[in-house]
Protein backbone atom coordinates (compact mmCIF):
# COMPACT_ATOMS: atom_id res chain seq x y z
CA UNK A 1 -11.74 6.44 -10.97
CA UNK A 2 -13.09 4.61 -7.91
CA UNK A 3 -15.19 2.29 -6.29
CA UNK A 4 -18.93 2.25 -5.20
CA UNK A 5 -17.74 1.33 -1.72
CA UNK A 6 -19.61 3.71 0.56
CA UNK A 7 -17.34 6.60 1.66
CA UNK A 8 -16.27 6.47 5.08
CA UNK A 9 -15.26 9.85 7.11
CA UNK A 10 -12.22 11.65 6.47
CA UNK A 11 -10.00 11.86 9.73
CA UNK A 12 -7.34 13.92 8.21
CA UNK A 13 -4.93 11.32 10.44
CA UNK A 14 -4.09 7.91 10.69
CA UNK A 15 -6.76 6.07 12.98
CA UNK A 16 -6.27 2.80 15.36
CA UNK A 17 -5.66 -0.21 14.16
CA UNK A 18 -8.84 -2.17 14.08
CA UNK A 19 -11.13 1.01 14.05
CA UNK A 20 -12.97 -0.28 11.15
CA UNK A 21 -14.56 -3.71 9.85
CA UNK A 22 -12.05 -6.28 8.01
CA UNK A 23 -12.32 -6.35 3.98
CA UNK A 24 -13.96 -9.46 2.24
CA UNK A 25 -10.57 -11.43 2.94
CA UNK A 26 -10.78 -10.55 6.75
CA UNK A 27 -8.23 -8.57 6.27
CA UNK A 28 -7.97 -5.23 8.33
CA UNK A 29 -6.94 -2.02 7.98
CA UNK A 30 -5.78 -2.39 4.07
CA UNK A 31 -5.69 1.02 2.66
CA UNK A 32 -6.42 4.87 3.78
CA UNK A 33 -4.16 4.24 6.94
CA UNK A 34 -0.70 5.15 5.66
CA UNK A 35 1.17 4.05 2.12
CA UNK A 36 2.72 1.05 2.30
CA UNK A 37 7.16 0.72 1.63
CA UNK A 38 7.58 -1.58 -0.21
CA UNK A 39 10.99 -3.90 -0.87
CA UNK A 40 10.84 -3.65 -4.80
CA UNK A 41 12.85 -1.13 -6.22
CA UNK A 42 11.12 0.95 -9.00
CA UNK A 43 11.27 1.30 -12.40
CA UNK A 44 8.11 2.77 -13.62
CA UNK A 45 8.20 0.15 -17.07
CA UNK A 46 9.08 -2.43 -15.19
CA UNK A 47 5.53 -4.35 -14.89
CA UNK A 48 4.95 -3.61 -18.33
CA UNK A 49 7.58 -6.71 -19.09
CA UNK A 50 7.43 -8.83 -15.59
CA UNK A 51 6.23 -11.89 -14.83
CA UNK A 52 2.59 -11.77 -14.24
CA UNK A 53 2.73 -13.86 -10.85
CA UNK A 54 4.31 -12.43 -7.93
CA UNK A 55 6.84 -10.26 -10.09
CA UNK A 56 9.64 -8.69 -7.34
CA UNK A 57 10.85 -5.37 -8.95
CA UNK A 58 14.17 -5.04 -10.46
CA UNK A 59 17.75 -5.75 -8.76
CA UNK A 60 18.83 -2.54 -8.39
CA UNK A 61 17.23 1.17 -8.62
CA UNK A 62 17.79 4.24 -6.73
CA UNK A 63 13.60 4.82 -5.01
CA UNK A 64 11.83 2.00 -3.70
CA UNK A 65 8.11 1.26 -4.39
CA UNK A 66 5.34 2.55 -2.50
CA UNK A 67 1.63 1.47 -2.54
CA UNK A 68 -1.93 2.16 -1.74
CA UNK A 69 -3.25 5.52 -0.44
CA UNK A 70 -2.82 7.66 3.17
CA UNK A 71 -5.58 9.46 5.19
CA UNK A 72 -3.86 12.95 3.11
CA UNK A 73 -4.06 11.09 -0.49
CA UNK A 74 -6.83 11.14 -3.06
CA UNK A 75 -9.45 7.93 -2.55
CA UNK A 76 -8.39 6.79 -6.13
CA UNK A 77 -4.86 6.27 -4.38
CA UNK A 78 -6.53 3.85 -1.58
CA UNK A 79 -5.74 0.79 -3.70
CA UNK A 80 -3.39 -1.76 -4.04
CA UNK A 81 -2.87 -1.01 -7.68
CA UNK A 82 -1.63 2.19 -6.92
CA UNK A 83 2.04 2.39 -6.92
CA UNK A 84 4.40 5.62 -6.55
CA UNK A 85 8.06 5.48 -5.86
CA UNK A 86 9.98 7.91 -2.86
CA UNK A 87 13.70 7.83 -1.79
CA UNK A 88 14.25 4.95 0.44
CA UNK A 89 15.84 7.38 3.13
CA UNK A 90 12.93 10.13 3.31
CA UNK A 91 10.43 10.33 6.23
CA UNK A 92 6.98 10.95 5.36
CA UNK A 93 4.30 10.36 7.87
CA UNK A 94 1.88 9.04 5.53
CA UNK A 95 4.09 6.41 4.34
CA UNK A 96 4.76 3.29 6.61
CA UNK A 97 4.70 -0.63 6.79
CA UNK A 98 2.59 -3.41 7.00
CA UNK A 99 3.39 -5.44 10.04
CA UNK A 100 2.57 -8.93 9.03
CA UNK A 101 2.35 -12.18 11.20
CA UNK A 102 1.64 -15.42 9.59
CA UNK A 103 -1.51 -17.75 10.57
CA UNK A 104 -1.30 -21.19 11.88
CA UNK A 105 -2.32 -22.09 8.30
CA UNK A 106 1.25 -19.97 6.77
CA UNK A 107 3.61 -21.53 8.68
């Protein structure tokens, strides 16, 4: 598994937002930061069966979804694809959020 992306350094911490160049969407800071909470709940079958645009997790479940990778993860993690699931009231430093604040163009 994996890219061909060249590798960049491994900090062994989170770094500064900004610290490196923006993906091909201009989007910074995507993956190897921290994993991302997500609001789905998880159900490890449940994509198998979901809609295939935006599908949002089932109703109910007892760990939430968590994606991409961490500066302590594997680089096969460092991927949106990559989804694990963790208990919606543990504290993990690797795992955080995605602060998000729409464009001109969103709102």
């Amino acid at each position: 598994m994996g890219g061909n992306a060249a590798k960049g350094p491994h900090l062994g911490r989170t770094s500064k937002v900004g610290d490196y160049k923006p993906n091909r969407f201009g989007i910074y800071d995507m993956h190897g930061n921290v994993m991302e909470w997500c609001e789905d709940w998880y159900d490890k079958d449940f994509y198998a069966n979901s809609p295939k645009a935006d599908p949002k997790g089932p109703e109910t479940g007892v760990s939430r979804v968590v994606r991409g990778g961490s500066w302590n993860s594997y680089g096969w993690t460092c991927r949106a694809s990559s989804r694990f699931s963790d208990d919606p009231t543990s504290r993990i430093r690797a795992i955080g959020f995605r602060v998000f604040a729409p464009g001109p163009s969103m709102k």
